[in-house]
Protein backbone atom coordinates (compact mmCIF):
# COMPACT_ATOMS: atom_id res chain seq x y z
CA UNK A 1 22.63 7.56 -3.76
CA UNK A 2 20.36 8.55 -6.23
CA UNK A 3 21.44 5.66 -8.34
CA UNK A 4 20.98 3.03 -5.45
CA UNK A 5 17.27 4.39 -5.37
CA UNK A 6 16.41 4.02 -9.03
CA UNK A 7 18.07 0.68 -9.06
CA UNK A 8 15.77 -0.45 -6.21
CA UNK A 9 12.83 1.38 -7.58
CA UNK A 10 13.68 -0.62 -11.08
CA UNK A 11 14.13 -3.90 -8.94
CA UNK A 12 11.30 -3.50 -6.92
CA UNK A 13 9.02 -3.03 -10.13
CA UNK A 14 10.23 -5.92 -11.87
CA UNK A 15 9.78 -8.15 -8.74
CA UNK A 16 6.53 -7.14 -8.32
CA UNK A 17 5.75 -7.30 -12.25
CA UNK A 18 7.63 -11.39 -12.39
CA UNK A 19 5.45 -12.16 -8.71
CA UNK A 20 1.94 -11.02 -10.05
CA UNK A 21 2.74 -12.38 -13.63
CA UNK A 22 3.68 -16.16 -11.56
CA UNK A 23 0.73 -15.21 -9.10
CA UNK A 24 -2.85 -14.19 -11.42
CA UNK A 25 -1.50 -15.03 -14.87
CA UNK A 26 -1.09 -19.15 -14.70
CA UNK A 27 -5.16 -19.51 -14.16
CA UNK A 28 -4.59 -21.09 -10.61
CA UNK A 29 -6.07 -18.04 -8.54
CA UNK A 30 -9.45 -16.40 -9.98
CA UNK A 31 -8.70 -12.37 -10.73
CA UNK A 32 -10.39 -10.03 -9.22
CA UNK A 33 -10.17 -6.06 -10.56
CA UNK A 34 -8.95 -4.24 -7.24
CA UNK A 35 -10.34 -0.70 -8.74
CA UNK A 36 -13.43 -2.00 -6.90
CA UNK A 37 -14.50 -1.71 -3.81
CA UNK A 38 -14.17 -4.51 -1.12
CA UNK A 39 -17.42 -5.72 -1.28
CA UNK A 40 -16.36 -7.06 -4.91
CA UNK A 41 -12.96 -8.69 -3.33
CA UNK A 42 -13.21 -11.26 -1.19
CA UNK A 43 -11.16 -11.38 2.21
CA UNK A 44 -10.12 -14.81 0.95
CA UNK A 45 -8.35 -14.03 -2.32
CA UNK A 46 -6.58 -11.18 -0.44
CA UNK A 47 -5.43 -13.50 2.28
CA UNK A 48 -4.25 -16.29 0.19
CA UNK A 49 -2.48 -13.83 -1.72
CA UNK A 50 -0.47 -12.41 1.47
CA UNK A 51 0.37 -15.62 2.27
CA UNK A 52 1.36 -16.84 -0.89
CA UNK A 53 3.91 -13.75 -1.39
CA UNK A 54 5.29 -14.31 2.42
CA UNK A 55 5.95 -17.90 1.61
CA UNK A 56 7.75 -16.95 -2.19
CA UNK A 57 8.81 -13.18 -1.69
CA UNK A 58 12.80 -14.25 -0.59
CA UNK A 59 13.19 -16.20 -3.87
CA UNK A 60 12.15 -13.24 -5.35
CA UNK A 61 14.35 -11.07 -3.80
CA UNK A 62 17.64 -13.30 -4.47
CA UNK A 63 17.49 -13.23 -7.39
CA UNK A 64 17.34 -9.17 -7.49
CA UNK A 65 19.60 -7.37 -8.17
CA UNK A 66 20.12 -5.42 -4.46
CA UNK A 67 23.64 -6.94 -2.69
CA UNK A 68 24.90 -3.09 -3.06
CA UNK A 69 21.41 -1.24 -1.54
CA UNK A 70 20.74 -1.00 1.99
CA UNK A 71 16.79 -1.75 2.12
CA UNK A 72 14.23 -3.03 4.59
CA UNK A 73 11.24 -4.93 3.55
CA UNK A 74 8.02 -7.01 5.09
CA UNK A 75 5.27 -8.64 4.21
CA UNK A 76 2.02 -7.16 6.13
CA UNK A 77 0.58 -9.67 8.38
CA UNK A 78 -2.89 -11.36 8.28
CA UNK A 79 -3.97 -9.17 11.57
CA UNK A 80 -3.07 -6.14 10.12
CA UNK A 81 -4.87 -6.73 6.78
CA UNK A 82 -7.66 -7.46 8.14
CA UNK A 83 -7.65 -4.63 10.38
CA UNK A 84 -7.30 -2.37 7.15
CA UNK A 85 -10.06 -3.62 6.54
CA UNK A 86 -12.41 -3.15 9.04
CA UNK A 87 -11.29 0.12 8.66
CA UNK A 88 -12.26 0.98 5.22
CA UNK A 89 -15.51 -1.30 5.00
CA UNK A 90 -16.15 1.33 7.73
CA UNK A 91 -16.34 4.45 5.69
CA UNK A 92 -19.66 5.70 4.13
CA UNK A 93 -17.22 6.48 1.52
CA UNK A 94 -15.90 3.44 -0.13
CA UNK A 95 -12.78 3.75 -1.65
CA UNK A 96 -11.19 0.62 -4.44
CA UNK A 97 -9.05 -1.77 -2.82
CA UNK A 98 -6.04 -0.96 -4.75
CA UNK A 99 -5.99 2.79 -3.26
CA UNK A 100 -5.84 1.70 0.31
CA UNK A 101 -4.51 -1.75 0.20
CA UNK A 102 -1.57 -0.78 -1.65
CA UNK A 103 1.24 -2.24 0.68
CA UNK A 104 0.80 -6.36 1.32
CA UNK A 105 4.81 -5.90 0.22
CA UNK A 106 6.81 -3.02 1.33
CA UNK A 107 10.26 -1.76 1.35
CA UNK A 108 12.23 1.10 3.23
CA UNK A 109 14.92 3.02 2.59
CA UNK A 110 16.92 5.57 4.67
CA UNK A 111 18.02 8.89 3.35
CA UNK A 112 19.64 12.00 4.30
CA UNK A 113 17.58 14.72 3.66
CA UNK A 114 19.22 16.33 0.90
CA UNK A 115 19.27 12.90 -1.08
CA UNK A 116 15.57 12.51 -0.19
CA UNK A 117 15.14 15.72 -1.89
CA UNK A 118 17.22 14.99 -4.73
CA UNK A 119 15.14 11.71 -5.24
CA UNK A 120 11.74 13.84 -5.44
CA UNK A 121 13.24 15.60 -7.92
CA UNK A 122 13.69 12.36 -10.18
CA UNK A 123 10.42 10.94 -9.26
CA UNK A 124 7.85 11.97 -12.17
CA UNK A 125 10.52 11.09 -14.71
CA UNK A 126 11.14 7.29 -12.91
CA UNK A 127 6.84 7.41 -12.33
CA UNK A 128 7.00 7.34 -16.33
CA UNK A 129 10.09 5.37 -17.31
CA UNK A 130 8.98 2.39 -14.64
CA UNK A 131 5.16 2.64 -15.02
CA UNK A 132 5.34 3.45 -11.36
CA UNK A 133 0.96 3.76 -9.93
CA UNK A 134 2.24 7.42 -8.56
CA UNK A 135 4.35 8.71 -5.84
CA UNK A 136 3.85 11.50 -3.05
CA UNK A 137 5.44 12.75 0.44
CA UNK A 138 3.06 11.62 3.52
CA UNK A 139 3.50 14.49 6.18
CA UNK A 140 1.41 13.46 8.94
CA UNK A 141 0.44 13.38 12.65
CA UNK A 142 4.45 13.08 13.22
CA UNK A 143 5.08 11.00 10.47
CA UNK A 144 7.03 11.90 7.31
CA UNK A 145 7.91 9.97 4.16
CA UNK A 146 8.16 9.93 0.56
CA UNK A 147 5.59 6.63 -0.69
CA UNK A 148 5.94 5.06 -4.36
CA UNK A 149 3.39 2.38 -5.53
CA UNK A 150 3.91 -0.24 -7.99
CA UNK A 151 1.12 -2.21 -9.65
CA UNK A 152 2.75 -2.51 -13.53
CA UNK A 153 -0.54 -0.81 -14.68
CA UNK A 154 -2.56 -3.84 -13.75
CA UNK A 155 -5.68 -3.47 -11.75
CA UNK A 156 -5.59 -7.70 -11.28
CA UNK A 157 -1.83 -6.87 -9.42
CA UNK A 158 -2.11 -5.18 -5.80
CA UNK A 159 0.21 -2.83 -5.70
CA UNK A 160 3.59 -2.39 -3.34
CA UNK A 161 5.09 0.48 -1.90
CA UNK A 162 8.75 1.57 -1.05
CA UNK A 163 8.65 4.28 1.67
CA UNK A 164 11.54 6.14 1.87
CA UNK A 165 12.31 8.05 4.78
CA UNK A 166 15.02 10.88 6.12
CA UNK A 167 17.17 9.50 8.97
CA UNK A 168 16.67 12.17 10.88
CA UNK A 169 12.70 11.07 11.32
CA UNK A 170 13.08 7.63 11.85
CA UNK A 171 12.25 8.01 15.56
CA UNK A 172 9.00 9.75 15.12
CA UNK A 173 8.11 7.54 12.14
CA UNK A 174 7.94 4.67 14.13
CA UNK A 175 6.30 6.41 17.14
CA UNK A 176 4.01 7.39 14.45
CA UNK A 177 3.24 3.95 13.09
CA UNK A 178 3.17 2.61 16.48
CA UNK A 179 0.20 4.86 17.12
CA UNK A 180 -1.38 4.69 14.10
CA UNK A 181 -0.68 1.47 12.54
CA UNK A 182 -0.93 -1.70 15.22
CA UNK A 183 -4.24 -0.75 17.21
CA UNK A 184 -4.83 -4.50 16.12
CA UNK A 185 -2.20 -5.77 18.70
């Protein structure tokens, strides 16, 4: 299993690294630096970015590599990005964009709990050898995962994420996010 990971940790990077390249680099779309807050990132340029990737991200993923790996993915909706931000515009303390809006695109992966912790173990040395923005296990208000963020060291790019959880929470990780993620519905 471990290899099935790194090969859609590797994937996942590249995809995101080819998308943001065909997205901010051709001079269509102005770039922003996400390592500011949102008051220096317009709603608009994040929302015509989230659409853009829902309309392109399956010709993206064809032509991945991943017919072997068992993954789930989605693209956040407009509601909930929006609600994100309300959210963080919120906070006396204002955080960059990139920190917190860090998962437009995001995959899932189920584990068993001894691969999980087998993958932790490989982490740093992937974080490195992929360029990966960092990595860490979420253990939360019923809610436990391991989260890895790509951005391809780019502060133009917003990152993705890859959660990968152990079958054995998948229950209360979606309780979880039904609590804590769609208050917007």
């Amino acid at each position: 299993m471990n290899e099935k990971v790194e090969k859609l940790i590797s994937e996942i990077n590249q995809m995101h690294l080819n998308y943001s390249k065909d997205y901010f680099e051709t001079g269509k779309v102005e770039k922003y630096n996400l390592s500011r807050t949102i008051s220096n990132v317009p709603v608009k340029h994040i929302l015509n970015y989230r659409l853009n990737l829902h309309e392109s991200i399956n010709d993206y993923l064809m032509q991945a590599d991943l017919d072997s790996i068992k993954y789930y993915y989605r693209v956040k909706t407009s509601e909930s990005i929006l609600d994100k931000i309300e959210r963080y515009s919120s906070n006396s303390d204002q955080y960059p964009v990139n920190n917190w809006l860090n998962d437009v695109f995001g995959c899932r992966m189920i584990l068993d709990a001894k691969e999980l912790e087998e993958i932790e173990n490989s982490l740093d040395d992937w974080q490195e050898k992929y360029g990966l923005k960092n990595w860490y296990r979420r253990k939360k208000e019923g809610y436990e995962g391991v989260h890895i963020y790509f951005k391809n060291k780019s502060n133009f790019y917003f990152p993705w994420e890859l959660q990968l959880w152990d079958k054995d929470h998948i229950q209360s990780n979606i309780e979880a996010h039904k609590k804590h993620k769609r208050n917007f519905v």
